[in-house]
Structures are given as structure tokens and as C-alpha cells.
Protein backbone atom coordinates (compact mmCIF):
# COMPACT_ATOMS: atom_id res chain seq x y z
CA UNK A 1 0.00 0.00 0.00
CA UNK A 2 2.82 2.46 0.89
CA UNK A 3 3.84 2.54 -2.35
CA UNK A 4 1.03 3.03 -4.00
CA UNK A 5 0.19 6.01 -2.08
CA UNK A 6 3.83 7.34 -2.95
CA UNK A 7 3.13 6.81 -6.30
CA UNK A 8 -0.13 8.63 -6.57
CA UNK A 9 1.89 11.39 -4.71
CA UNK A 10 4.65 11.48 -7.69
CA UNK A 11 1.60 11.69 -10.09
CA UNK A 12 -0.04 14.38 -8.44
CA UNK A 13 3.18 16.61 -8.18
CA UNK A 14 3.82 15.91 -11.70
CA UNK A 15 0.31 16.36 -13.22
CA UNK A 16 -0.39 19.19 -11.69
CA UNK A 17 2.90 20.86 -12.28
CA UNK A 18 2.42 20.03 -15.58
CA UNK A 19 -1.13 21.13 -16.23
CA UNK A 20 -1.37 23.69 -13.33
CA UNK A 21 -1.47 26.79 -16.23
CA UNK A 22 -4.68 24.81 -17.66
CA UNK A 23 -6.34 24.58 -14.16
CA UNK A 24 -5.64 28.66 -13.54
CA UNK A 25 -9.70 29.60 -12.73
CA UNK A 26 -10.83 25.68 -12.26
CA UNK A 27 -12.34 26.25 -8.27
CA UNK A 28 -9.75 24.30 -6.05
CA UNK A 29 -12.91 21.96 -4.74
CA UNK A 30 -13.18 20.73 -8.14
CA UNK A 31 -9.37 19.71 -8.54
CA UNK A 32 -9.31 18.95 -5.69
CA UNK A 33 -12.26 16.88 -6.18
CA UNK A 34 -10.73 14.95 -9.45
CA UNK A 35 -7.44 13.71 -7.36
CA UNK A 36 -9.75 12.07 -4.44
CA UNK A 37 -12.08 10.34 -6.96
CA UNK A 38 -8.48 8.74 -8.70
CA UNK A 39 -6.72 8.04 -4.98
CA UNK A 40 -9.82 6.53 -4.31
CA UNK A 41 -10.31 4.42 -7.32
CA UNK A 42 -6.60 3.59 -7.26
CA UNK A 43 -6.97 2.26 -3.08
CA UNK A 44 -10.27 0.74 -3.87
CA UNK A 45 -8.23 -1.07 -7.17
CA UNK A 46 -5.16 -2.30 -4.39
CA UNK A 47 -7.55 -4.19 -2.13
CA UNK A 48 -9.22 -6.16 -5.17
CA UNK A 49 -6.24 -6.69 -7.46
CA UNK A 50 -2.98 -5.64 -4.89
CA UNK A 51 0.19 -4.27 -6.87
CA UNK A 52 -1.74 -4.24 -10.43
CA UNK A 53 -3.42 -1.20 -8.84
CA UNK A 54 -0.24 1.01 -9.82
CA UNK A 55 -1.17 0.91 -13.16
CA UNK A 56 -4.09 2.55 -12.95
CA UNK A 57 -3.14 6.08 -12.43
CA UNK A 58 -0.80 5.83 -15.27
CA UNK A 59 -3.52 4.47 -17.51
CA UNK A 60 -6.25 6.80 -15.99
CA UNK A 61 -3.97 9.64 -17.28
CA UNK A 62 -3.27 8.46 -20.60
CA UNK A 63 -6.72 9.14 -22.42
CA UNK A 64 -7.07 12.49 -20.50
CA UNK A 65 -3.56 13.45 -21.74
CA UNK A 66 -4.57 12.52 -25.58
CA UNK A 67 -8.21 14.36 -25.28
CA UNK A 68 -6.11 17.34 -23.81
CA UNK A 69 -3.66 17.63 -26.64
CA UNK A 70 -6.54 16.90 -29.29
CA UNK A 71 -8.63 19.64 -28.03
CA UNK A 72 -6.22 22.07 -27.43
CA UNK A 73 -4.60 21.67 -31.14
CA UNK A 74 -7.95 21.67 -32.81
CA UNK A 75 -8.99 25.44 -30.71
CA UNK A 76 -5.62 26.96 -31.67
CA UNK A 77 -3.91 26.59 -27.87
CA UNK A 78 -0.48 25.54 -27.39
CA UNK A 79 -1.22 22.38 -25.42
CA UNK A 80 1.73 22.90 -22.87
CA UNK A 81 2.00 26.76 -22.44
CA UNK A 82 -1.92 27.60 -22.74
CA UNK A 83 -1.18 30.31 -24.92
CA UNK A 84 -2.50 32.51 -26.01
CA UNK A 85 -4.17 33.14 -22.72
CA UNK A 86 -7.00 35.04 -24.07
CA UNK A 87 -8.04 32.66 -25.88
CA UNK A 88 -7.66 30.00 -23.75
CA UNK A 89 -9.89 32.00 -21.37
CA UNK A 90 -12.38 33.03 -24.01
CA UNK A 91 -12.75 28.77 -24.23
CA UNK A 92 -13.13 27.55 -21.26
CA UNK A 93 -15.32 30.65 -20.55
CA UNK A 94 -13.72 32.28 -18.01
CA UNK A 95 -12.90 36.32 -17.22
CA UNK A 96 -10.32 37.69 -19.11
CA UNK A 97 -8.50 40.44 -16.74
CA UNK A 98 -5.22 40.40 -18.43
């Protein structure tokens, strides 16, 4: 179990680092909201099928990743610098104060 939690940990610090710029306006119960419902998975996973559990937070990410670059090539928005901002904003509907 130990290490599954550590690496759900490493995935966390490196998703969000990552993705943080695309998560700017999200409302921090709602991210924060997204990472409890993949711990919990993930746990829930480790008591049914033990160590195959790790995968799953890779794999959960993988299709999320894809849909992320797909989306944000077809709307004109560099998928790792979420420029340009306005845009971005304009998109996901959010106040532009720049």
C-alpha cells in the first residue's frame, strides 16, 4: 500500500505541475475533487487486485492526456503553455483580466 500512495503522490506533483497553467480559474474543490475520486479508485483497485493497482493512475492519465492535446490543437492553444491566454480564457469561458 505504501507505495502506491507514494506513487499517486509522484503523479499528483507531476500532473499538476504540468497542467497547473490549464487549471488557472478551475475552483480548487473541483481539482481537488478529481485527485480524491483517482486516490480513491486507485486504493479501492489495491484491495481487489494488490500491486496491479499502480497501473491505474498511469492508464487513468493516458486518455485524458490525448483528449487534452486533441482539443487544445484543434482550438488553436499551445497544449503545454496555454497560450494565447485570451483565448484560452475566451474557451473555457472564463474572465479575461489580463
Amino acid at each position: 500500500m505504501e507505495i502506491l500512495l507514494i506513487e499517486l503522490l509522484v503523479i499528483q506533483l507531476i500532473a499538476t505541475n504540468l497542467f497547473s497553467r490549464f487549471e488557472v480559474e478551475t475552483p480548487a474543490l473541483k481539482r481537488i475533487g478529481k485527485w480524491v475520486m483517482i486516490n480513491g479508485i486507485a486504493v479501492a483497485l489495491y484491495y481487489w487486485i494488490n500491486e496491479w493497482a499502480l497501473i491505474f493512475p498511469i492508464v487513468a492519465l493516458i486518455p485524458g492526456t490525448i483528449y487534452h492535446f486533441r482539443w487544445c490543437k484543434k482550438n488553436g492553444i499551445d497544449p503545454l503553455k496555454a497560450t494565447p491566454r485570451k483565448k484560452y480564457y475566451s474557451l473555457r469561458g472564463w474572465k479575461w483580466e489580463g
